[in-house]
Protein backbone atom coordinates (compact mmCIF):
# COMPACT_ATOMS: atom_id res chain seq x y z
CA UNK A 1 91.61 117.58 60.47
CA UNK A 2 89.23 119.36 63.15
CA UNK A 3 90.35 119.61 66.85
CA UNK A 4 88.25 117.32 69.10
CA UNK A 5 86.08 119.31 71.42
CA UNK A 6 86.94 119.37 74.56
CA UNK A 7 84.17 118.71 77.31
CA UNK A 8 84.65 118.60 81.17
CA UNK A 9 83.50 115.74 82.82
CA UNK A 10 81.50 117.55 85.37
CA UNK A 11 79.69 118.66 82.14
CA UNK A 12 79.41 115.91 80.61
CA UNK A 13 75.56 114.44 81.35
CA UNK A 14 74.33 118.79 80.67
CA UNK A 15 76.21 118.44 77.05
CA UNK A 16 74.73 115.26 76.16
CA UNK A 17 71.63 115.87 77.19
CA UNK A 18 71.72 118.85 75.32
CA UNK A 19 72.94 117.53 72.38
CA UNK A 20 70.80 114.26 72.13
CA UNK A 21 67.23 116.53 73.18
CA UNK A 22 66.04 116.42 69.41
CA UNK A 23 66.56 112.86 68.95
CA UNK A 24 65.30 111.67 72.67
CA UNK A 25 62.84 113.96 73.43
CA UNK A 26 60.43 112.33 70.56
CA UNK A 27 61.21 108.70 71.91
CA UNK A 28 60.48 109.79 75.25
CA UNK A 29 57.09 110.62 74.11
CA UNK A 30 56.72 107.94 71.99
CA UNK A 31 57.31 105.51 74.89
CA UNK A 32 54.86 107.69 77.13
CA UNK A 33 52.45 107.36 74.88
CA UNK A 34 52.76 104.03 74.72
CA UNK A 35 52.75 103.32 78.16
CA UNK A 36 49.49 105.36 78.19
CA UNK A 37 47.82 103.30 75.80
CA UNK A 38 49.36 100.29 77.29
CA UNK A 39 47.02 101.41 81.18
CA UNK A 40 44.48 101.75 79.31
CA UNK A 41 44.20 98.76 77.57
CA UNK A 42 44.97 96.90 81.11
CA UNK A 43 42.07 98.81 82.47
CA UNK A 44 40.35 97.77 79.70
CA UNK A 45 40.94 93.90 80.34
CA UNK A 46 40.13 94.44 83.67
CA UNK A 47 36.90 96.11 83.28
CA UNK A 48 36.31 92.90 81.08
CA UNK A 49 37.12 90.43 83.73
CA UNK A 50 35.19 92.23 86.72
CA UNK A 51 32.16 92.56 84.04
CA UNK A 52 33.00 88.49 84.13
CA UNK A 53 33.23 88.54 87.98
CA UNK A 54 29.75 90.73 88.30
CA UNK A 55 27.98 88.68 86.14
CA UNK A 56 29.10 85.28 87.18
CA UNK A 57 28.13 86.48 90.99
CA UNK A 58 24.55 87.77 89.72
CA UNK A 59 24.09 84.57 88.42
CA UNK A 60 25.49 82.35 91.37
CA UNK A 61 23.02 84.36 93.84
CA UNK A 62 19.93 82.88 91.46
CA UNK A 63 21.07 79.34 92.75
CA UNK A 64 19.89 77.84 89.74
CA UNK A 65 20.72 74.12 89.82
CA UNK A 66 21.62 74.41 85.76
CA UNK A 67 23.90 77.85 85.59
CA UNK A 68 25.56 77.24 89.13
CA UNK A 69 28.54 75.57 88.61
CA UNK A 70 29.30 77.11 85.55
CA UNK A 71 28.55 80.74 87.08
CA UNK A 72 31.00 79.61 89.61
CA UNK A 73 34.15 78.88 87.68
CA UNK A 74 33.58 81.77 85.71
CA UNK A 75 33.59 83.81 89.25
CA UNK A 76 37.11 82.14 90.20
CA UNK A 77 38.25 82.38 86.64
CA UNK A 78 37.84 86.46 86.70
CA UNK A 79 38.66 86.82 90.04
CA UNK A 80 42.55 85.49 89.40
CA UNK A 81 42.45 87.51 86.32
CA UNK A 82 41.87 90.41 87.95
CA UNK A 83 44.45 90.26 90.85
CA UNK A 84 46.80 89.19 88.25
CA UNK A 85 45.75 92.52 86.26
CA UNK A 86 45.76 95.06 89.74
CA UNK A 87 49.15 94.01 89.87
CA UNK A 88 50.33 95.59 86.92
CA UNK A 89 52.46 98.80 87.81
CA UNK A 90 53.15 100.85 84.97
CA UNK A 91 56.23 102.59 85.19
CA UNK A 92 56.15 106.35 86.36
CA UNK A 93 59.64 107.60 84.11
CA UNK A 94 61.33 106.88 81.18
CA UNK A 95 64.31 104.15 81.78
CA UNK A 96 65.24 101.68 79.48
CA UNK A 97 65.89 98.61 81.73
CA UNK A 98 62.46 99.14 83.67
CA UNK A 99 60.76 98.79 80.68
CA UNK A 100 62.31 95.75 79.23
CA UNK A 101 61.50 94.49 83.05
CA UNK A 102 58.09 95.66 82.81
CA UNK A 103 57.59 93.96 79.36
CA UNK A 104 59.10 90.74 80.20
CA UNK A 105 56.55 90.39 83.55
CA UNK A 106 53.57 91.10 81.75
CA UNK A 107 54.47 89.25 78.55
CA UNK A 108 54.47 86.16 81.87
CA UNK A 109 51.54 87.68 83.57
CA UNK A 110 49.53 87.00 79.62
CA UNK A 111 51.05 83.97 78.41
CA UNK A 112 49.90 82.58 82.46
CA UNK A 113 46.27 84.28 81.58
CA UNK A 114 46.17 82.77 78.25
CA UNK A 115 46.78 79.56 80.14
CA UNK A 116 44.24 79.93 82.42
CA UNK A 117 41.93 80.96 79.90
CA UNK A 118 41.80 77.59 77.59
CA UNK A 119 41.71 75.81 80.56
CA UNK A 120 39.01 77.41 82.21
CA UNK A 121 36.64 78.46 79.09
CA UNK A 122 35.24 74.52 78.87
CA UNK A 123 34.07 75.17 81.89
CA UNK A 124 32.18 77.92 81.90
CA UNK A 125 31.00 77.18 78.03
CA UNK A 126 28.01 77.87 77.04
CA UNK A 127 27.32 80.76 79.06
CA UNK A 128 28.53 84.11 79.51
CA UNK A 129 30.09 83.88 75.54
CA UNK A 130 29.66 87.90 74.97
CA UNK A 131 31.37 88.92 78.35
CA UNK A 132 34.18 86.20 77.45
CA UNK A 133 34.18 87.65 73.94
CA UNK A 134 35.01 91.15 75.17
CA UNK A 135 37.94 89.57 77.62
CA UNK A 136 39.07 88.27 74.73
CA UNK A 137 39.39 91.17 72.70
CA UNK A 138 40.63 93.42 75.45
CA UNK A 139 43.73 91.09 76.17
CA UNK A 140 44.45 90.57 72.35
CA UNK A 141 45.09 94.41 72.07
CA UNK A 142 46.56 94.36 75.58
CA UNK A 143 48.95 92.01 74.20
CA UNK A 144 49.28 93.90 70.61
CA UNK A 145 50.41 97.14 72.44
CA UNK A 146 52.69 95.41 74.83
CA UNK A 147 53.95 93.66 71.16
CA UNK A 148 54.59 97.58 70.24
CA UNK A 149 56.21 98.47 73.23
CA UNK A 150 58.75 95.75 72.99
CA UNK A 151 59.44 96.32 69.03
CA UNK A 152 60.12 100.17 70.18
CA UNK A 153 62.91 98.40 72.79
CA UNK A 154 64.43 96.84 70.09
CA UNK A 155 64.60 99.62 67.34
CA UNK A 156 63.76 103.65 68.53
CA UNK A 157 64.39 103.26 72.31
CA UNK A 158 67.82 101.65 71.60
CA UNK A 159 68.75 104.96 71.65
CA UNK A 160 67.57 106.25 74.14
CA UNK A 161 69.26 103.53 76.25
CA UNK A 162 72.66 104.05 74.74
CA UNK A 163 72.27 107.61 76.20
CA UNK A 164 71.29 106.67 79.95
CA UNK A 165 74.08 103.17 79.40
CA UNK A 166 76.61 107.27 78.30
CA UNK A 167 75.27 108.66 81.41
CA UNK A 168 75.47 105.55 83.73
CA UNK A 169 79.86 105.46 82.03
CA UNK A 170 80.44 109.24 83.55
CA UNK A 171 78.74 108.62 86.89
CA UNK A 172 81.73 105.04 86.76
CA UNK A 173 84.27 107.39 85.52
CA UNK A 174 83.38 110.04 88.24
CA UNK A 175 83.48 107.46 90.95
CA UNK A 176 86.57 105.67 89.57
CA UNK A 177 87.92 109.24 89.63
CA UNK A 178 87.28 109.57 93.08
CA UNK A 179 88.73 106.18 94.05
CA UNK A 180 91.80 106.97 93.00
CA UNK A 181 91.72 110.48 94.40
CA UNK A 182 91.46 108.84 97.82
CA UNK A 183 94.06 106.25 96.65
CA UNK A 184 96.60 109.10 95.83
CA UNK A 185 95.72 110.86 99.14
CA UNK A 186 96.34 107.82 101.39
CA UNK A 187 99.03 107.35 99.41
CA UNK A 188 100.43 110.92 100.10
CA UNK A 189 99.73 110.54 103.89
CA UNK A 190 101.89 107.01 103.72
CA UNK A 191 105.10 108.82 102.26
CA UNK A 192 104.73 111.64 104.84
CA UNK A 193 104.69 109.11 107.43
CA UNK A 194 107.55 107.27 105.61
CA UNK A 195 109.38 110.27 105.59
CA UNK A 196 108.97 110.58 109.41
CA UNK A 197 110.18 107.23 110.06
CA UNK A 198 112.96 107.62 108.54
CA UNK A 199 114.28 110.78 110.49
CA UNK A 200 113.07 109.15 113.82
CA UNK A 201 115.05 105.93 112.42
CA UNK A 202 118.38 108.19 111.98
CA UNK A 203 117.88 110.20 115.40
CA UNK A 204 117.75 106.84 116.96
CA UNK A 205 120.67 105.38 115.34
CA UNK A 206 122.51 108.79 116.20
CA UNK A 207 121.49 108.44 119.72
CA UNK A 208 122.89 104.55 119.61
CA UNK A 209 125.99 105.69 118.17
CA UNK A 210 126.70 107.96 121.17
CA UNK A 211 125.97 105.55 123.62
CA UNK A 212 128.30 103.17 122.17
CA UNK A 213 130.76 106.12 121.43
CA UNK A 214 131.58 105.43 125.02
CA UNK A 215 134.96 104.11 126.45
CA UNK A 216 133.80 101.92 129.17
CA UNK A 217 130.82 100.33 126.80
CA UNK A 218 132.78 100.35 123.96
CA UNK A 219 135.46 98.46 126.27
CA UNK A 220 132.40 96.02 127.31
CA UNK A 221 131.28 95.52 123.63
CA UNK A 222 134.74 94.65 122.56
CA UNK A 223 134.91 91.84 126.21
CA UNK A 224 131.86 90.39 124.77
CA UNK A 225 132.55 89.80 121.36
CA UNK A 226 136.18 88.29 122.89
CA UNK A 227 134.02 85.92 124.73
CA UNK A 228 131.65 84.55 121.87
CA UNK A 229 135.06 83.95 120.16
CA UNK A 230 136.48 82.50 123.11
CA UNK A 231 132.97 80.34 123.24
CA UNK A 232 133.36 79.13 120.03
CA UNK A 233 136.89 78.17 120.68
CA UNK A 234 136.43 75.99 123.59
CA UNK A 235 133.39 74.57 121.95
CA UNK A 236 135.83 73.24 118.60
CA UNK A 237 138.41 72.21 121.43
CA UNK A 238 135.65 69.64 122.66
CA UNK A 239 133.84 69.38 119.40
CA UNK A 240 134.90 65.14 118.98
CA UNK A 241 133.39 64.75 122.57
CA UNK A 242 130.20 65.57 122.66
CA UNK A 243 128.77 62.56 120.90
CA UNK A 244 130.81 60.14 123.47
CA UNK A 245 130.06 62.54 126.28
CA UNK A 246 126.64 62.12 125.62
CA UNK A 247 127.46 58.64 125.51
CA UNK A 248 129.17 58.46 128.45
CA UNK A 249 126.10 60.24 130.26
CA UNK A 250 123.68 57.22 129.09
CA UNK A 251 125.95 54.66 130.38
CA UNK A 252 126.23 56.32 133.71
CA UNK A 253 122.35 56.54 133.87
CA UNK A 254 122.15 53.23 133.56
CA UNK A 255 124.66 51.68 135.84
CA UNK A 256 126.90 50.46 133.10
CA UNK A 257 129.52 52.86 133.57
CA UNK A 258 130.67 54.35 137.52
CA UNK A 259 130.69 57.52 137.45
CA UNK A 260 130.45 59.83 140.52
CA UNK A 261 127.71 62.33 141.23
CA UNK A 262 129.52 65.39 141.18
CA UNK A 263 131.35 64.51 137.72
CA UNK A 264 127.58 63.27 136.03
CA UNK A 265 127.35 67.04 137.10
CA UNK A 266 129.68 68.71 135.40
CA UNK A 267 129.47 66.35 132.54
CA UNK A 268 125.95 67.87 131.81
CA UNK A 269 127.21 71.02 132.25
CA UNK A 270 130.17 70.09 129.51
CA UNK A 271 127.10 69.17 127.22
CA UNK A 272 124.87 71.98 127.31
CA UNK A 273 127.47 75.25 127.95
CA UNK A 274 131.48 73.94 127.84
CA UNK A 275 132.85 77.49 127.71
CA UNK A 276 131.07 78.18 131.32
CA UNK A 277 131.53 74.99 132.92
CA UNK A 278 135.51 75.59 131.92
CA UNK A 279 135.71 78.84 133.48
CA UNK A 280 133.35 77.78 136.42
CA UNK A 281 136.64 74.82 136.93
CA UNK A 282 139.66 75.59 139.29
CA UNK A 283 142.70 76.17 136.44
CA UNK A 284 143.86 73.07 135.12
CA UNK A 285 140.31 71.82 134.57
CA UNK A 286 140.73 68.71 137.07
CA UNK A 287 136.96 67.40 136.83
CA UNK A 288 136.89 67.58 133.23
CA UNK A 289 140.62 65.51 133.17
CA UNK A 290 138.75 63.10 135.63
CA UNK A 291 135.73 62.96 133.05
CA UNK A 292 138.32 62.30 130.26
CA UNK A 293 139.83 59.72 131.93
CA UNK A 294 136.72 57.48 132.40
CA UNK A 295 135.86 58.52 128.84
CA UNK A 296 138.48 56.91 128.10
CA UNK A 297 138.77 53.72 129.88
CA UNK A 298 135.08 53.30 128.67
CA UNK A 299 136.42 53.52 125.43
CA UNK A 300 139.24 51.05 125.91
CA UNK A 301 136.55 48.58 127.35
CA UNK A 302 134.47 48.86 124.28
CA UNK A 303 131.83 50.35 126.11
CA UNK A 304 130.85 52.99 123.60
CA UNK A 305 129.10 51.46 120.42
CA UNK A 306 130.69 54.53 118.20
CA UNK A 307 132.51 54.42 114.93
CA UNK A 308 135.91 53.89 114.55
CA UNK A 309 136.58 57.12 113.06
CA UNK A 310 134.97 59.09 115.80
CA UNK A 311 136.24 57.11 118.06
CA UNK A 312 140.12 58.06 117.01
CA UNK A 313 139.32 61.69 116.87
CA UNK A 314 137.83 61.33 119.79
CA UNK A 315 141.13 59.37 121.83
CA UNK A 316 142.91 62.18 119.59
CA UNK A 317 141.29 64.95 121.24
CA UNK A 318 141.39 63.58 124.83
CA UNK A 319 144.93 63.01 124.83
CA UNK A 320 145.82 66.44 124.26
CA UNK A 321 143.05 67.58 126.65
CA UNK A 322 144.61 65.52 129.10
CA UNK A 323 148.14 66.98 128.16
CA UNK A 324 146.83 70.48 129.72
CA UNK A 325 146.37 71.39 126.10
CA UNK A 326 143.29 73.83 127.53
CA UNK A 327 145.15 75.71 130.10
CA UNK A 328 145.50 78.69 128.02
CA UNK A 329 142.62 79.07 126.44
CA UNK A 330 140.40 78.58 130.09
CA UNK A 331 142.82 80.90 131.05
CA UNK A 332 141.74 84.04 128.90
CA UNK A 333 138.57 82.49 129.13
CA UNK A 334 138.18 82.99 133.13
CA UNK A 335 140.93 86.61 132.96
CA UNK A 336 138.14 88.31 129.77
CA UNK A 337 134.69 86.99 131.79
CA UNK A 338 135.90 88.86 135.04
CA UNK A 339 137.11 91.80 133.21
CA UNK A 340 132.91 91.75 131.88
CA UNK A 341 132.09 91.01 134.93
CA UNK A 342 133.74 93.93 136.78
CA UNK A 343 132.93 96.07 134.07
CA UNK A 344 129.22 95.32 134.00
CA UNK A 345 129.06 95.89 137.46
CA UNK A 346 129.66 99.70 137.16
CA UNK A 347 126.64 102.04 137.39
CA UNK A 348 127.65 103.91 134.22
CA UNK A 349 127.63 100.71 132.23
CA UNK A 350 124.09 99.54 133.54
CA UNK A 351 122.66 102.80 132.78
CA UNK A 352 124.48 103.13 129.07
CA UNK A 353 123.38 99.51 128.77
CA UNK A 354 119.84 100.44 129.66
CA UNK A 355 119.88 103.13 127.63
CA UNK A 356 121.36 101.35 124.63
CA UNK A 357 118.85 98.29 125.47
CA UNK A 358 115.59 101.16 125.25
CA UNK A 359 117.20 102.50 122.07
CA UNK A 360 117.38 99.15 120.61
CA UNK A 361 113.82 98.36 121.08
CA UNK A 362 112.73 101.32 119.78
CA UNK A 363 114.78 101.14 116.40
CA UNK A 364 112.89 97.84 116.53
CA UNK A 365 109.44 99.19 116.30
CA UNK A 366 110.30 101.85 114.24
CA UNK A 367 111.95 99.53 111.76
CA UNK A 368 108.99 96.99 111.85
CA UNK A 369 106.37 100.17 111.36
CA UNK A 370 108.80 101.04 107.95
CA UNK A 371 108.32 97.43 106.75
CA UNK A 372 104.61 97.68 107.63
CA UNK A 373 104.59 101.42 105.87
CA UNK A 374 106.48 100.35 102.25
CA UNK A 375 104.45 97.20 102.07
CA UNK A 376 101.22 99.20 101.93
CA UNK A 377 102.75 102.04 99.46
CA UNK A 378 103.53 99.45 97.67
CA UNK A 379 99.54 98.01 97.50
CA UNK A 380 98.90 102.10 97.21
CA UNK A 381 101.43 102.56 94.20
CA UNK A 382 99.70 99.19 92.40
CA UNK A 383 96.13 100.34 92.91
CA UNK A 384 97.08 104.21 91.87
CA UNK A 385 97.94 102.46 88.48
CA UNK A 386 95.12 99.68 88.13
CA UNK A 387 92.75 102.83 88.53
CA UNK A 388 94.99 105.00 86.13
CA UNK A 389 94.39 102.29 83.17
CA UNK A 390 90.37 101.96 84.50
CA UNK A 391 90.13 105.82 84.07
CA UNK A 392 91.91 105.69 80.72
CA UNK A 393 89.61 102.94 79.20
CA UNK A 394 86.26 103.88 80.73
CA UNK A 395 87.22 107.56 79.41
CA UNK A 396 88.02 105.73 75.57
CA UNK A 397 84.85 104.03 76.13
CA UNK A 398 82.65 107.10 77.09
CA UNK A 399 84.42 108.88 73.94
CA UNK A 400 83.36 106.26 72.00
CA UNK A 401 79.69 106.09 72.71
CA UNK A 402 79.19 109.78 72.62
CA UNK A 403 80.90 109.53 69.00
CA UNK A 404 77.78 106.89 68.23
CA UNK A 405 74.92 109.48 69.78
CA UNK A 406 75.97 112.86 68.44
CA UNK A 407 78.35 112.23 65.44
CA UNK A 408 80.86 114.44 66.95
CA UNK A 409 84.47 113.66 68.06
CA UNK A 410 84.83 115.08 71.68
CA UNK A 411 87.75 114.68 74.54
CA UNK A 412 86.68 114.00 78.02
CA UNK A 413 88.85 116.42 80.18
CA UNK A 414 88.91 114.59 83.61
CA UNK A 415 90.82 117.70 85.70
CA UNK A 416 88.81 119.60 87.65
């Protein structure tokens, strides 16, 4: 079995056109030809109709009572005939889909004539029957010819439009081509930049890891994560009181319950932070104790509308509240906030903690640009390979068509 020949697509149109010359050249003279006989017969018809026009115009300048009217629908009838007619633009080159165009608008421009015709010849009947003889004549072979031209469509300048429909496939493949060349470049550009990122990324988390390398902000790091522990511990100590607390707070509000100014104070401040209002308390929490107390006589009165079960966990948890069960744990509380404190005071620690603060942000924005950055490879990488199968089958397609035109088995070779 024969190798297939191999033709570069920037060759491509020269080749075919070389190798379809013998069988297009005749149709493109064919189809000239035609389109030559095709003006002349128009000019033909419209010599007819002005002839028409002339005539009818002679004869409406003799004002004669019998011939007038009928001289002057004759004179209208050629007239619109004849604009219709120096309308007609014949086309200049040889392309398939103009000429089907150009058939199908004067195939409408006769069968609108033709129209025209039967209903204007009662009109104009008896007179004038040579001149309208002659129009006849010159649109039936007007109309013949164009009959010709449209049979050649159909059967010899198939061909011919197979080879411009080959031609119009390699300027799509070129273009398709050059799509994903700029898809593969932007693409390219993206990974550089990824690549970028990423060692701007690691310098920043190396410049991070120094910052917190050091003693005092390591020592500050450590404080702070003692304290959201600490938080979360005197939060679970009160956890059963919050409901009645809040409770507690409507009562007051509304007179129901006496509770002094200074305590509705603090009891808002139990509600919305508890770990700072306990270390903001003198040690042995006596505000909160006095809280708990009236808590608990509102309790005893019935006062709070709460379920039985919360209200026992509730009692539960007060009583050992009461029982100083929180000294130790707002004591670590109030010892680990002023060793913070002290330690965010120092001038070192505000500048590492700026520093660590700018770093931060900027590992931010660098990690939000990475997102950004593989999100759109990823659209790259997706469109790379919807082109890759485009190129693929418009190059199948291309080899098939030039396989129909030339007989010959040939491989597109896209590199160049």
């Amino acid at each position: 079995m024969s190798q297939p020949l191999q033709i570069q697509l920037l060759n491509a149109k020269e080749w075919l056109s070389q190798e379809t010359k013998v069988l297009i050249e005749p149709i493109k003279e064919k189809s000239s030809s035609i389109l030559n006989e095709v003006k002349r017969r128009v000019d033909d018809a419209k010599e007819s109709s002005q002839r028409i026009f002339e005539n009818s115009q002679t004869e409406m300048d003799k004002n004669n009572p019998k011939t007038y009217r009928f001289a002057r629908n004759a004179n209208k009838f050629a007239q619109n005939l004849t604009e219709k007619l120096q309308a007609v633009s014949i086309p200049s080159d040889f392309n398939y889909e103009k000429l089907h165009a150009f058939c199908g608008d004067v195939e409408k421009m006769l069968t609108s004539m033709e129209q025209q015709r039967r209903e204007a010849y009662p009109y104009i009947s008896p007179y004038f029957i040579f001149d309208r003889r002659r129009l006849d004549a010159s649109l039936k072979r007007l109309t013949d010819i164009l009959n010709e031209l449209r049979n050649s469509l159909t059967t010899k300048l198939a061909k011919a439009k197979t080879v411009q429909d080959t031609n119009s496939q390699i300027d799509k493949l070129l273009q398709t081509i050059d799509e994903d060349s700029q898809t593969q470049e932007n693409l390219r550009q993206i990974e550089e930049r990824e690549k970028t990122l990423e060692a701007e990324i690691a310098e920043n988390q190396q410049k991070m890891a120094q910052v917190q390398s050091n003693a005092e902000l390591k020592e500050l790091i450590e404080l702070t994560q003692r304290i959201e522990r600490l938080r979360e511990n005197v939060k679970h100590s009160l956890s059963y009181l919050e409901k009645p607390f809040s409770k507690l707070q409507s009562l007051a509000r509304t007179g129901e319950v006496a509770v002094p100014l200074e305590e509705m104070s603090w009891l808002g401040d139990y509600l919305n932070d508890p770990f700072t209002a306990l270390t903001n308390e003198e040690n042995g929490y006596s505000l909160l104790k006095n809280i708990l107390k009236r808590l608990d006589a509102a309790i005893g009165r019935g006062d709070l509308k709460l379920k039985t079960a919360r209200i026992r966990k509730a009692q539960d948890q007060i009583n050992s509240l009461l029982k100083d069960s929180l000294l130790e744990l707002q004591r670590q509380s109030k010892e680990v906030l002023s060793q913070k404190n002290q330690l965010s005071a120092s001038g070192a620690i505000t500048e590492f903690q700026n520093k660590l603060t700018q770093f931060q942000s900027q590992l931010k924005e660098l990690q939000r640009e990475n997102e950004s950055i593989n999100s759109k490879k990823d659209s790259l990488k997706a469109e790379h390979e919807k082109l890759k199968e485009k190129k693929e089958y418009q190059k199948k397609e291309l080899e098939k068509n030039i396989f129909q035109l030339t007989n010959k088995t040939v491989q597109i070779v896209l590199a160049f």
